[in-house]
C-alpha atoms as a PDB file:
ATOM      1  CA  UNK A   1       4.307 -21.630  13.289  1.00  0.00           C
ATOM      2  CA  UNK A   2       0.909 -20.968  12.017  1.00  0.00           C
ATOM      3  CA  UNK A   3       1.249 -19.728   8.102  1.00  0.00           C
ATOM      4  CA  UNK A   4      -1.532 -17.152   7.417  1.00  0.00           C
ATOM      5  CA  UNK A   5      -2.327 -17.226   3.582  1.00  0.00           C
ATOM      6  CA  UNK A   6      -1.788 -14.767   1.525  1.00  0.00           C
ATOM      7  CA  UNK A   7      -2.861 -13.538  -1.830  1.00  0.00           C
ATOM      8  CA  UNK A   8      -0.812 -11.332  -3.919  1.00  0.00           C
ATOM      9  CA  UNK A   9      -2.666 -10.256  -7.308  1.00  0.00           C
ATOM     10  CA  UNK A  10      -0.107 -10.567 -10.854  1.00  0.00           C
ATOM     11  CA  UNK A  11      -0.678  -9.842 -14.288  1.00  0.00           C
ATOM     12  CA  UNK A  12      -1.997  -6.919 -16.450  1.00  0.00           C
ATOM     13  CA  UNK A  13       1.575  -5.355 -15.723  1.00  0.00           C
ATOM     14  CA  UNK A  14       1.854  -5.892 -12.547  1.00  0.00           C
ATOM     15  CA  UNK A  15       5.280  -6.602 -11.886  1.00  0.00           C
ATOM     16  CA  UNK A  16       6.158  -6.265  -8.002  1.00  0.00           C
ATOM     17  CA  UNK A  17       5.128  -9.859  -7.316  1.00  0.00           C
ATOM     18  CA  UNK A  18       8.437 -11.907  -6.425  1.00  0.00           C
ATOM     19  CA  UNK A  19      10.467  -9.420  -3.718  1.00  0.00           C
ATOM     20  CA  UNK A  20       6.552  -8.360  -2.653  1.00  0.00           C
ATOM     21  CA  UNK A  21       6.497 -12.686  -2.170  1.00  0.00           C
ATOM     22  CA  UNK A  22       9.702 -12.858  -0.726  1.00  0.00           C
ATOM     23  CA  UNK A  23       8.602 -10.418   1.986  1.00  0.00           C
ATOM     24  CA  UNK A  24       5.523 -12.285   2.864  1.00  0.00           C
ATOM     25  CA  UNK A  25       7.305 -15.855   3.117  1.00  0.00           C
ATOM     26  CA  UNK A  26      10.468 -14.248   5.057  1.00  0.00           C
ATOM     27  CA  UNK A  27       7.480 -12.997   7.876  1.00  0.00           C
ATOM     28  CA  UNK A  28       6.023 -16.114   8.289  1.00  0.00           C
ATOM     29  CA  UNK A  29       3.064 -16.312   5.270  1.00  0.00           C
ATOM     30  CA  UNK A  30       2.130 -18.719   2.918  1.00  0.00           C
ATOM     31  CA  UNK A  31       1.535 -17.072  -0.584  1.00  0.00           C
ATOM     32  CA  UNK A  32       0.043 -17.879  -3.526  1.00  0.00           C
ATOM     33  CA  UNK A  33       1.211 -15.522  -6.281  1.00  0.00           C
ATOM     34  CA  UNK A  34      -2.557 -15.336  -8.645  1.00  0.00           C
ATOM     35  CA  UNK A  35      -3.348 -13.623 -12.017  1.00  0.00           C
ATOM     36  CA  UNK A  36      -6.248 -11.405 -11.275  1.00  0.00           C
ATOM     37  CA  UNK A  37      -8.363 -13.044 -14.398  1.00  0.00           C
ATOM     38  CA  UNK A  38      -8.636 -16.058 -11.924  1.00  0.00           C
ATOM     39  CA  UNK A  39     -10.565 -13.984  -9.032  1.00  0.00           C
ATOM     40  CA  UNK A  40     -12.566 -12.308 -11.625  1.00  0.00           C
ATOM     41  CA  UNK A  41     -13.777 -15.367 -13.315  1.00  0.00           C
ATOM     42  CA  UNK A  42     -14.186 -17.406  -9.451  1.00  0.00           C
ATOM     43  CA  UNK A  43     -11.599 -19.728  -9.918  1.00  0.00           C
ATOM     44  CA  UNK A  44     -10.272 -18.677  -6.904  1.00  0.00           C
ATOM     45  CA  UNK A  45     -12.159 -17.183  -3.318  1.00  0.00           C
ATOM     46  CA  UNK A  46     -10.851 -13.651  -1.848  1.00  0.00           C
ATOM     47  CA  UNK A  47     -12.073 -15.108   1.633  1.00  0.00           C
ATOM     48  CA  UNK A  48     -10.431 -17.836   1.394  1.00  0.00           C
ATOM     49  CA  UNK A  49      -7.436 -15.516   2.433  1.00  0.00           C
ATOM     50  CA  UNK A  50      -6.078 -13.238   5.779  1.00  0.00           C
ATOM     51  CA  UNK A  51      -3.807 -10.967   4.075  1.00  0.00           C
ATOM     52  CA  UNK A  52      -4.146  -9.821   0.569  1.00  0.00           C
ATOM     53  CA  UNK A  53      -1.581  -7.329  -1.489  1.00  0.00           C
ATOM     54  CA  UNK A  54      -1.825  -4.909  -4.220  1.00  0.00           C
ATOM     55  CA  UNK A  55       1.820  -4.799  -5.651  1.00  0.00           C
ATOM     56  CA  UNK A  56       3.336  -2.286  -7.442  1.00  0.00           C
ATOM     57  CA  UNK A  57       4.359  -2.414 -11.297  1.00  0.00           C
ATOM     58  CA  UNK A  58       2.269  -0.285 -14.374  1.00  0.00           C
ATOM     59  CA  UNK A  59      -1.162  -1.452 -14.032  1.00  0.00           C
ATOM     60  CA  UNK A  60      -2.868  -1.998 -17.633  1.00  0.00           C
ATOM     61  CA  UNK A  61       0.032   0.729 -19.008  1.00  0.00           C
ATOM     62  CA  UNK A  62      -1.374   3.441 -16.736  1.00  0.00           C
ATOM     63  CA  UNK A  63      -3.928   4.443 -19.485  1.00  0.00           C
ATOM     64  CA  UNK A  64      -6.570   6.538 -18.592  1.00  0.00           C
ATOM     65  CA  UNK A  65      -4.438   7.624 -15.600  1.00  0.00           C
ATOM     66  CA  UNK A  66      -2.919   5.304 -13.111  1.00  0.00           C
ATOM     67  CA  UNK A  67      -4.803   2.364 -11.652  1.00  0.00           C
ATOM     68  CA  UNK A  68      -8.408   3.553 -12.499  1.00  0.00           C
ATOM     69  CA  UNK A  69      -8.706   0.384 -15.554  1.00  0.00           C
ATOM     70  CA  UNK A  70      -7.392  -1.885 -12.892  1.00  0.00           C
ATOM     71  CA  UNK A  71      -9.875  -0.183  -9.861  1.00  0.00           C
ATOM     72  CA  UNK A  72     -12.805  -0.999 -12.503  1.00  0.00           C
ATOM     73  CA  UNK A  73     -11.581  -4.097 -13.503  1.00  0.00           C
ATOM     74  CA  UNK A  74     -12.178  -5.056  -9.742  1.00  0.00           C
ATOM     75  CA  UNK A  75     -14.771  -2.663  -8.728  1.00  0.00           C
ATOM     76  CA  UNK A  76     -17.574  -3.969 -11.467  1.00  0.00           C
ATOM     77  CA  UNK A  77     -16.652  -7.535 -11.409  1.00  0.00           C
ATOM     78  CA  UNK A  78     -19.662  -9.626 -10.536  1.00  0.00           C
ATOM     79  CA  UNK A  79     -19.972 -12.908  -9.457  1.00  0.00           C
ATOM     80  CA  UNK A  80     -22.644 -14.717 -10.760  1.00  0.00           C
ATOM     81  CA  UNK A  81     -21.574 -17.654  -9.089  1.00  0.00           C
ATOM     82  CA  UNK A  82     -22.166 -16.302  -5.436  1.00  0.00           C
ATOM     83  CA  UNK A  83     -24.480 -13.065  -7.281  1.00  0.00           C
ATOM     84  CA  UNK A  84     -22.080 -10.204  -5.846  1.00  0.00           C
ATOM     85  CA  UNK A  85     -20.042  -8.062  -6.881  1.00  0.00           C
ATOM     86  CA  UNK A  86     -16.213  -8.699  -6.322  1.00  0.00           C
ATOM     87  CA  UNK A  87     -15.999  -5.393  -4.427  1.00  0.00           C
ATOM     88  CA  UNK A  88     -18.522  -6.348  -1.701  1.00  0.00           C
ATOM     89  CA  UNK A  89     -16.300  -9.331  -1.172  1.00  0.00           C
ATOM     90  CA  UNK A  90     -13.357  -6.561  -0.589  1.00  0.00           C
ATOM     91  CA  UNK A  91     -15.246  -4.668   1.596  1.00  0.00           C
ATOM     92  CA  UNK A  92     -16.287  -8.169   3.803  1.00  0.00           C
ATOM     93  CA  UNK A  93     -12.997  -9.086   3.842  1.00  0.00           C
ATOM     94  CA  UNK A  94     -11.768  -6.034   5.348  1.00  0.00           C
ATOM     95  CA  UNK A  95     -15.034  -5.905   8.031  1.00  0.00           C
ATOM     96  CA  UNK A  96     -13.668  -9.236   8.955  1.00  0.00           C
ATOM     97  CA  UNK A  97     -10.584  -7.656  10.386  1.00  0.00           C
ATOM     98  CA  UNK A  98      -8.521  -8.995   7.754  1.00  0.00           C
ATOM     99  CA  UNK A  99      -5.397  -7.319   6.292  1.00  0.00           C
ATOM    100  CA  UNK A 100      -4.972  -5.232   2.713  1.00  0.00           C
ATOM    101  CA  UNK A 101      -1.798  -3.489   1.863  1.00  0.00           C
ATOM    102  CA  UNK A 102      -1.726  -1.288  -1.095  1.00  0.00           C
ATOM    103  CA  UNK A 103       1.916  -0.366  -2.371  1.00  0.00           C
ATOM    104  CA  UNK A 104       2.489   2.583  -4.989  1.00  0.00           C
ATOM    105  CA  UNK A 105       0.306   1.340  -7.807  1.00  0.00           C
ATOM    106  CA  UNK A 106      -1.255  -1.027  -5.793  1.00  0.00           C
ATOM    107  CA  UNK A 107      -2.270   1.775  -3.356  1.00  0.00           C
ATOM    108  CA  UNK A 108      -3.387   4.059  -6.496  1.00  0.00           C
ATOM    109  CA  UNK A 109      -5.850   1.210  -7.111  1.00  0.00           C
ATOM    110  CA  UNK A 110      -7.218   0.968  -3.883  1.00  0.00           C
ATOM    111  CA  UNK A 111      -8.017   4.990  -4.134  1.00  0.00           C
ATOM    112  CA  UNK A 112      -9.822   4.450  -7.146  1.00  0.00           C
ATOM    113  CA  UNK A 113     -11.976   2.021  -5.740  1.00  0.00           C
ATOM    114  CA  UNK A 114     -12.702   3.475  -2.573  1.00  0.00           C
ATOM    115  CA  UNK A 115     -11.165   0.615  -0.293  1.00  0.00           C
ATOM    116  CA  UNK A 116      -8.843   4.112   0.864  1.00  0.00           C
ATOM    117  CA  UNK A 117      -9.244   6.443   2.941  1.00  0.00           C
ATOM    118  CA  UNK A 118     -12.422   5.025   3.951  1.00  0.00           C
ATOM    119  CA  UNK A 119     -13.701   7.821   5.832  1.00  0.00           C
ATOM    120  CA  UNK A 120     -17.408   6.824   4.629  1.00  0.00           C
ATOM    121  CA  UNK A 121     -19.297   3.539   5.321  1.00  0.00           C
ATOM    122  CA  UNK A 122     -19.495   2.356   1.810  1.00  0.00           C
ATOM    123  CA  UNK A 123     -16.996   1.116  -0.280  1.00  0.00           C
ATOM    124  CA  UNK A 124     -16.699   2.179  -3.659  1.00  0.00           C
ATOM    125  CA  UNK A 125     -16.874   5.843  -2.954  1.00  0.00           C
ATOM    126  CA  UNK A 126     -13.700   7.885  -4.331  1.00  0.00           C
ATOM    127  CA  UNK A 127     -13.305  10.780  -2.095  1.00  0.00           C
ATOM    128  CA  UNK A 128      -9.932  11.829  -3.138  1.00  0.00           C
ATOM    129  CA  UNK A 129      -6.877  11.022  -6.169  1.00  0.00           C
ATOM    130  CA  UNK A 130      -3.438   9.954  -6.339  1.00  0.00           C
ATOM    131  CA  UNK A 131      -2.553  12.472  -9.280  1.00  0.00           C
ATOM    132  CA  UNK A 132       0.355  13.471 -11.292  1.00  0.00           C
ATOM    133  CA  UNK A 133       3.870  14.303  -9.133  1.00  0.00           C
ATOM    134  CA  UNK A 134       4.044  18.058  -8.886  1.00  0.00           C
ATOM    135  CA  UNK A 135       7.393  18.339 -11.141  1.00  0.00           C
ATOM    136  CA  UNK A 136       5.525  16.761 -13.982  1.00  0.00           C
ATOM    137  CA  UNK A 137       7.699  14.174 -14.339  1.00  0.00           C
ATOM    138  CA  UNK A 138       8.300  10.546 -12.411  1.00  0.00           C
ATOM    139  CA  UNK A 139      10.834  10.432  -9.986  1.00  0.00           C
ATOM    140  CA  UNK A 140      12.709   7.578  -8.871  1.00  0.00           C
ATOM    141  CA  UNK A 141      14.573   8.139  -5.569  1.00  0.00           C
ATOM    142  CA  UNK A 142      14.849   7.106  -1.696  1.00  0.00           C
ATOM    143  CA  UNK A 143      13.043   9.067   1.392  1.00  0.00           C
ATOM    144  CA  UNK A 144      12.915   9.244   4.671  1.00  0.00           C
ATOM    145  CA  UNK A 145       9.416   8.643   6.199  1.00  0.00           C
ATOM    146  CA  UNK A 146       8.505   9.572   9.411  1.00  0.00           C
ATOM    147  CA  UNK A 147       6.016   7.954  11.187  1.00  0.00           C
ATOM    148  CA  UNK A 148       2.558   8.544  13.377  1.00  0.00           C
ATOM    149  CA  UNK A 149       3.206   6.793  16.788  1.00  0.00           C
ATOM    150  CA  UNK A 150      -0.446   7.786  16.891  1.00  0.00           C
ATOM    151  CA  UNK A 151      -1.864   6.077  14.318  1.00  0.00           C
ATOM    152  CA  UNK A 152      -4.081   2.526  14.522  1.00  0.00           C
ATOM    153  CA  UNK A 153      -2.142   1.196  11.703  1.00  0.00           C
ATOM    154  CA  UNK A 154      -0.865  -2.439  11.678  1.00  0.00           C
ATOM    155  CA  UNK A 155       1.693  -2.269   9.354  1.00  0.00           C
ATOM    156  CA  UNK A 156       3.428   0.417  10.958  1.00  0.00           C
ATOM    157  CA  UNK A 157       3.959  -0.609  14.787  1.00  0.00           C
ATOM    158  CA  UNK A 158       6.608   0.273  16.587  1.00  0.00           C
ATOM    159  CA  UNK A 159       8.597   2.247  13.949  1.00  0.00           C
ATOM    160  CA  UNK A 160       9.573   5.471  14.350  1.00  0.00           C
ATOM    161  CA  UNK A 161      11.775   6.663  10.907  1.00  0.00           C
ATOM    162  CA  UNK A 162      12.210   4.498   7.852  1.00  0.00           C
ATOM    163  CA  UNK A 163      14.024   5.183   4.628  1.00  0.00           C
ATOM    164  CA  UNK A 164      12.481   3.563   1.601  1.00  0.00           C
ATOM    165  CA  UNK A 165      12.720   3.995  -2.660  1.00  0.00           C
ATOM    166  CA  UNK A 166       9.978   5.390  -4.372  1.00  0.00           C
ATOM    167  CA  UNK A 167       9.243   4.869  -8.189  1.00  0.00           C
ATOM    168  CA  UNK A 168       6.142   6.879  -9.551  1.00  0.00           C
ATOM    169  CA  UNK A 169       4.926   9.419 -11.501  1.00  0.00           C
ATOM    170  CA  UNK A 170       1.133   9.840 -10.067  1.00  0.00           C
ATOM    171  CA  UNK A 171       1.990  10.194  -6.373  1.00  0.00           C
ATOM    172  CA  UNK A 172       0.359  13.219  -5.276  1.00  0.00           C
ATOM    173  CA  UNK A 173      -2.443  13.393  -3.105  1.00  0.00           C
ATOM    174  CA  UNK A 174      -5.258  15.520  -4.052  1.00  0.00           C
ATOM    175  CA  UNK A 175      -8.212  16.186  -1.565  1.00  0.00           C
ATOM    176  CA  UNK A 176      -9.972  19.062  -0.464  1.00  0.00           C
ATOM    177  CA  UNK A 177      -8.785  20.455   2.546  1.00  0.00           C
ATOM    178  CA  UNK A 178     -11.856  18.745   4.365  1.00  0.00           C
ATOM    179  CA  UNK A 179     -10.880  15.657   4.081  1.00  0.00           C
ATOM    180  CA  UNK A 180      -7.105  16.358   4.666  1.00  0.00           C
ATOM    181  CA  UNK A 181      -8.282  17.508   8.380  1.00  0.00           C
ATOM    182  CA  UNK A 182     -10.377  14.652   8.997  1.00  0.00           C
ATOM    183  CA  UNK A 183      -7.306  12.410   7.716  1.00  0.00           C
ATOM    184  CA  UNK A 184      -5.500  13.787  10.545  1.00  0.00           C
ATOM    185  CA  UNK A 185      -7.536  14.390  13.240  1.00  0.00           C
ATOM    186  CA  UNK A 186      -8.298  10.271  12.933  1.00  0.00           C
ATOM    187  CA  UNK A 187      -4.714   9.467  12.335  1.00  0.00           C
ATOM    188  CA  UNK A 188      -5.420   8.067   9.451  1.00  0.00           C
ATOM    189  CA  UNK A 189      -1.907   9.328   7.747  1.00  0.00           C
ATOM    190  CA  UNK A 190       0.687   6.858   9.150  1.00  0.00           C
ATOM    191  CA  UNK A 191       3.497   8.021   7.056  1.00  0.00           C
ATOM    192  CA  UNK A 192       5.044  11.170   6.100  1.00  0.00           C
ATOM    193  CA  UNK A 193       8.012  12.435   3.581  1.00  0.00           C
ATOM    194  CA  UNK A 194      10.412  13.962   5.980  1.00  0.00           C
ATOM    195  CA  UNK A 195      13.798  15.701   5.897  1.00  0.00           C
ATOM    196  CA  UNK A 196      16.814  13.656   7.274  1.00  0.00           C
ATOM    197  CA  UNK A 197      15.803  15.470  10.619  1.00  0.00           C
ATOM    198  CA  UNK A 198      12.791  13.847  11.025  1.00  0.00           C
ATOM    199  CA  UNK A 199      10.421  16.659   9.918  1.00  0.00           C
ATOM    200  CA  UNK A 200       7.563  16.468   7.776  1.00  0.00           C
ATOM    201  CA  UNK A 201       7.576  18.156   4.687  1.00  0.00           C
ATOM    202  CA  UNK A 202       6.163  19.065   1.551  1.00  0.00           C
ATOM    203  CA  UNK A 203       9.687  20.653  -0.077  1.00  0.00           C
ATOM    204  CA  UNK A 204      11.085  19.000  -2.796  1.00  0.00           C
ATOM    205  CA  UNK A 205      13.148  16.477  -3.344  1.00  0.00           C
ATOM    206  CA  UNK A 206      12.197  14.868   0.359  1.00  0.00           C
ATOM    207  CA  UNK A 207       8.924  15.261  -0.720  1.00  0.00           C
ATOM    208  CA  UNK A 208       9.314  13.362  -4.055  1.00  0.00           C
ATOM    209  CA  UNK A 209       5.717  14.624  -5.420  1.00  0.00           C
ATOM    210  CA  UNK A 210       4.129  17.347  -3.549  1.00  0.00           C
ATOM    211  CA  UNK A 211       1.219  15.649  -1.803  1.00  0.00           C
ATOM    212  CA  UNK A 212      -0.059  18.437   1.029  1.00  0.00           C
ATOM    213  CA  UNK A 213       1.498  17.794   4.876  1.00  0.00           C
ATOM    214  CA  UNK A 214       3.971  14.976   3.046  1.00  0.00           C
ATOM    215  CA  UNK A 215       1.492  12.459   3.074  1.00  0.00           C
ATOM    216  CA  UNK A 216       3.084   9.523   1.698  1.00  0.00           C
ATOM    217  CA  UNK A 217       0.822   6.905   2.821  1.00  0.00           C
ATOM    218  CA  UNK A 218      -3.225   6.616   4.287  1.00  0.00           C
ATOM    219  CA  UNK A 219      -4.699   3.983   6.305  1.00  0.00           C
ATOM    220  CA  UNK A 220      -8.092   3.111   7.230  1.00  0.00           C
ATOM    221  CA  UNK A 221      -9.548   3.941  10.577  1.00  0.00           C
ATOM    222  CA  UNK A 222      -9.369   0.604  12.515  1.00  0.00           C
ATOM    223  CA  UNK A 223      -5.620  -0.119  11.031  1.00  0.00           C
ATOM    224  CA  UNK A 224      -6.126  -3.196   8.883  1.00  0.00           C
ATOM    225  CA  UNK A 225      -5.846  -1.376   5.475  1.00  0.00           C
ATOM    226  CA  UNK A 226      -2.646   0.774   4.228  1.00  0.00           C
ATOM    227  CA  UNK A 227      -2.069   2.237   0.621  1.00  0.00           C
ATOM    228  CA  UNK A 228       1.298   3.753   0.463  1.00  0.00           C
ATOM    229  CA  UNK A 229       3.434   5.051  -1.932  1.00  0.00           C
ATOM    230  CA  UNK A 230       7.210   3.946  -1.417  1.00  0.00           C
ATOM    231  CA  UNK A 231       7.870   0.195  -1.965  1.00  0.00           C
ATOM    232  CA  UNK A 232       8.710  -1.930   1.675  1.00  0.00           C
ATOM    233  CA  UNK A 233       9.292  -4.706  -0.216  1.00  0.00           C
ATOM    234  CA  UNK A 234      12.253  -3.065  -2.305  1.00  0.00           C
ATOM    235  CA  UNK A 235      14.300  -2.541   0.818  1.00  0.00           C
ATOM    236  CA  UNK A 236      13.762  -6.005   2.487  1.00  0.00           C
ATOM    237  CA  UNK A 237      17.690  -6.910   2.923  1.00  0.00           C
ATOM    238  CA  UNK A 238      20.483  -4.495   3.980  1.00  0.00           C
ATOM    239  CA  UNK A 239      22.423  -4.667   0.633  1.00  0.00           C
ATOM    240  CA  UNK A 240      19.620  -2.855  -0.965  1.00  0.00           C
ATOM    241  CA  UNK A 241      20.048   0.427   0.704  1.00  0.00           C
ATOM    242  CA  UNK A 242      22.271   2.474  -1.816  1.00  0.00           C
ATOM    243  CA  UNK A 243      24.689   2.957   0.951  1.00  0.00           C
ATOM    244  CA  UNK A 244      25.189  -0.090   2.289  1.00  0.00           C
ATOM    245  CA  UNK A 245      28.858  -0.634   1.752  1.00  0.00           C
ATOM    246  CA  UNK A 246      29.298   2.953   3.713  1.00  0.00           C
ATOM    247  CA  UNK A 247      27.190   1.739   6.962  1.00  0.00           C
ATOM    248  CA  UNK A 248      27.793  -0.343   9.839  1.00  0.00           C
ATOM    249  CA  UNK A 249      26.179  -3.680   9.367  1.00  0.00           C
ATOM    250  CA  UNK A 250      23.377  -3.446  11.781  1.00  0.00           C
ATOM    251  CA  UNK A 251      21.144  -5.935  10.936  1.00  0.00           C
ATOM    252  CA  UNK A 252      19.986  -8.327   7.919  1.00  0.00           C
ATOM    253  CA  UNK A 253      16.667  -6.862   7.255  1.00  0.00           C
ATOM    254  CA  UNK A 254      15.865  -3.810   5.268  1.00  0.00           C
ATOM    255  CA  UNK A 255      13.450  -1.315   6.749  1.00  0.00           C
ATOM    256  CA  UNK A 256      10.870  -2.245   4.534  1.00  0.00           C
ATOM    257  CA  UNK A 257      10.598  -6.063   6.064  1.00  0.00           C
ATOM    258  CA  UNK A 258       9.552  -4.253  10.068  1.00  0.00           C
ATOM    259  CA  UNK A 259       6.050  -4.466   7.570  1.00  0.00           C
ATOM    260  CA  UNK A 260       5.495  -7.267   6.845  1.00  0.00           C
ATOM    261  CA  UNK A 261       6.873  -8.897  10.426  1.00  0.00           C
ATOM    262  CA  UNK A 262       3.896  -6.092  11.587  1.00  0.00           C
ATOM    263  CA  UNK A 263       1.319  -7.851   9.973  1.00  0.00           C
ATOM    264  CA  UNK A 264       1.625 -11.145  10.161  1.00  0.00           C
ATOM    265  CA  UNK A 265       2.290 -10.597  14.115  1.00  0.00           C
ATOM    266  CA  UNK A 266      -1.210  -8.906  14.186  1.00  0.00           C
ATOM    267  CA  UNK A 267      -2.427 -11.920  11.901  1.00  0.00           C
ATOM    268  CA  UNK A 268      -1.211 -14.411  14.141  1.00  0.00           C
ATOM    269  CA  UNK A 269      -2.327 -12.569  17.803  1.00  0.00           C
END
């Protein structure tokens, strides 16, 4: 087996990094688990890398709303070493065909630095927000997702329903209605809430924070990027599933792992 590296940013409260590394090894990657202080200061080379993550956890306390210190943090670092700026190298990495997956606050970062939706030719551009849940308050549940056969995205291959946990309290998508159409008319929203009958939605609680047409996840246009945000890696065995002493024993894996198989697949093809 060829192991495709993989880089999973930690620290700053981060704190997604050991089931999100779990995942990656269980697919077939090799992962190296990094504070973010060592890209920023060079110690370490984001090409270097095939498949990078932005995990989930309360990035820098959430102050000034969530993800936007981290974003900056990233967005403004430069490199005097190779005289960029560390988002260039994000938005070469992802040119090269390469593989980013944003989940929940990961995904709120990648919004704030304009790696997502990526609709224009520059990154760095924020054309729309992951904003407060519609309720005004976080919610911590499970939902069904259902899923655009349609769309380019990697990650998402050959699915057709998953049920995953969500943890947040600045899930909503915000956008003008624009942008929403041109989000769909590229299939560039892979994942929707959804009732248990499959159905897209925007009624609460299926819809855990309001975002317009149940958008619960984005992807760029050629497939290599996805910011979503439920949590794949929290559902990566069958004993996770809140049910699972009430269901027939299908399989090992959790829905969430059919991700992480997806990419590393396209990685290794």
């Amino acid at each position: 087996m060829v192991y495709m590296k993989t880089l999973i940013l930690s620290g700053y409260g981060l704190n997604c990094e050991k089931e999100t590394a779990h995942c990656c090894q269980k697919a077939g990657g090799k992962v190296d688990v990094i504070h973010t202080s060592l890209l920023i200061h060079e110690k370490i080379r984001l090409s270097d890398y095939q498949f990078m993550v932005f995990i989930g956890g309360f990035l820098d306390g959430d102050n000034l709303g969530a993800g936007r210190l981290g974003a900056n943090r990233l967005k403004f670092t430069y490199l005097p070493e190779h005289s960029t700026y560390l988002q260039d190298e994000f938005a070469q990495f992802i040119e090269a065909g390469k593989l980013v997956l944003g989940i929940c606050n990961g995904f709120q970062v990648m919004v704030k630095m304009g790696i997502l939706p990526a609709t224009t030719q520059t990154i760095g551009m924020q054309e729309l927000s992951l904003t407060n849940n519609r309720n005004g308050r976080f919610e911590d549940r499970w939902v069904n997702l259902k899923v655009n056969s349609k769309s380019s995205c990697v990650f998402t291959r050959g699915m057709e329903s998953v049920y995953l946990p969500i943890r947040h309290g600045e899930g909503r998508i915000e956008a003008s209605e624009e942008l929403i159409r041109t989000l769909t008319n590229e299939q560039q929203i892979p994942l929707q809430y959804a009732t248990p009958e499959d159905q897209a939605t925007e009624e609460f609680p299926y819809n855990p924070n309001g975002s317009p047409l149940g958008i619960a996840a984005i992807s760029n246009k050629q497939g290599n990027v996805l910011g979503l945000m439920p949590h794949p890696e929290a559902f990566n065995h069958y004993t996770n599933h809140p049910h699972w002493t009430r269901l027939p024993h299908i399989r090992e894996d959790g829905d969430g792992m059919a991700f992480f198989y997806n990419a590393y697949r396209y990685l290794q093809s």
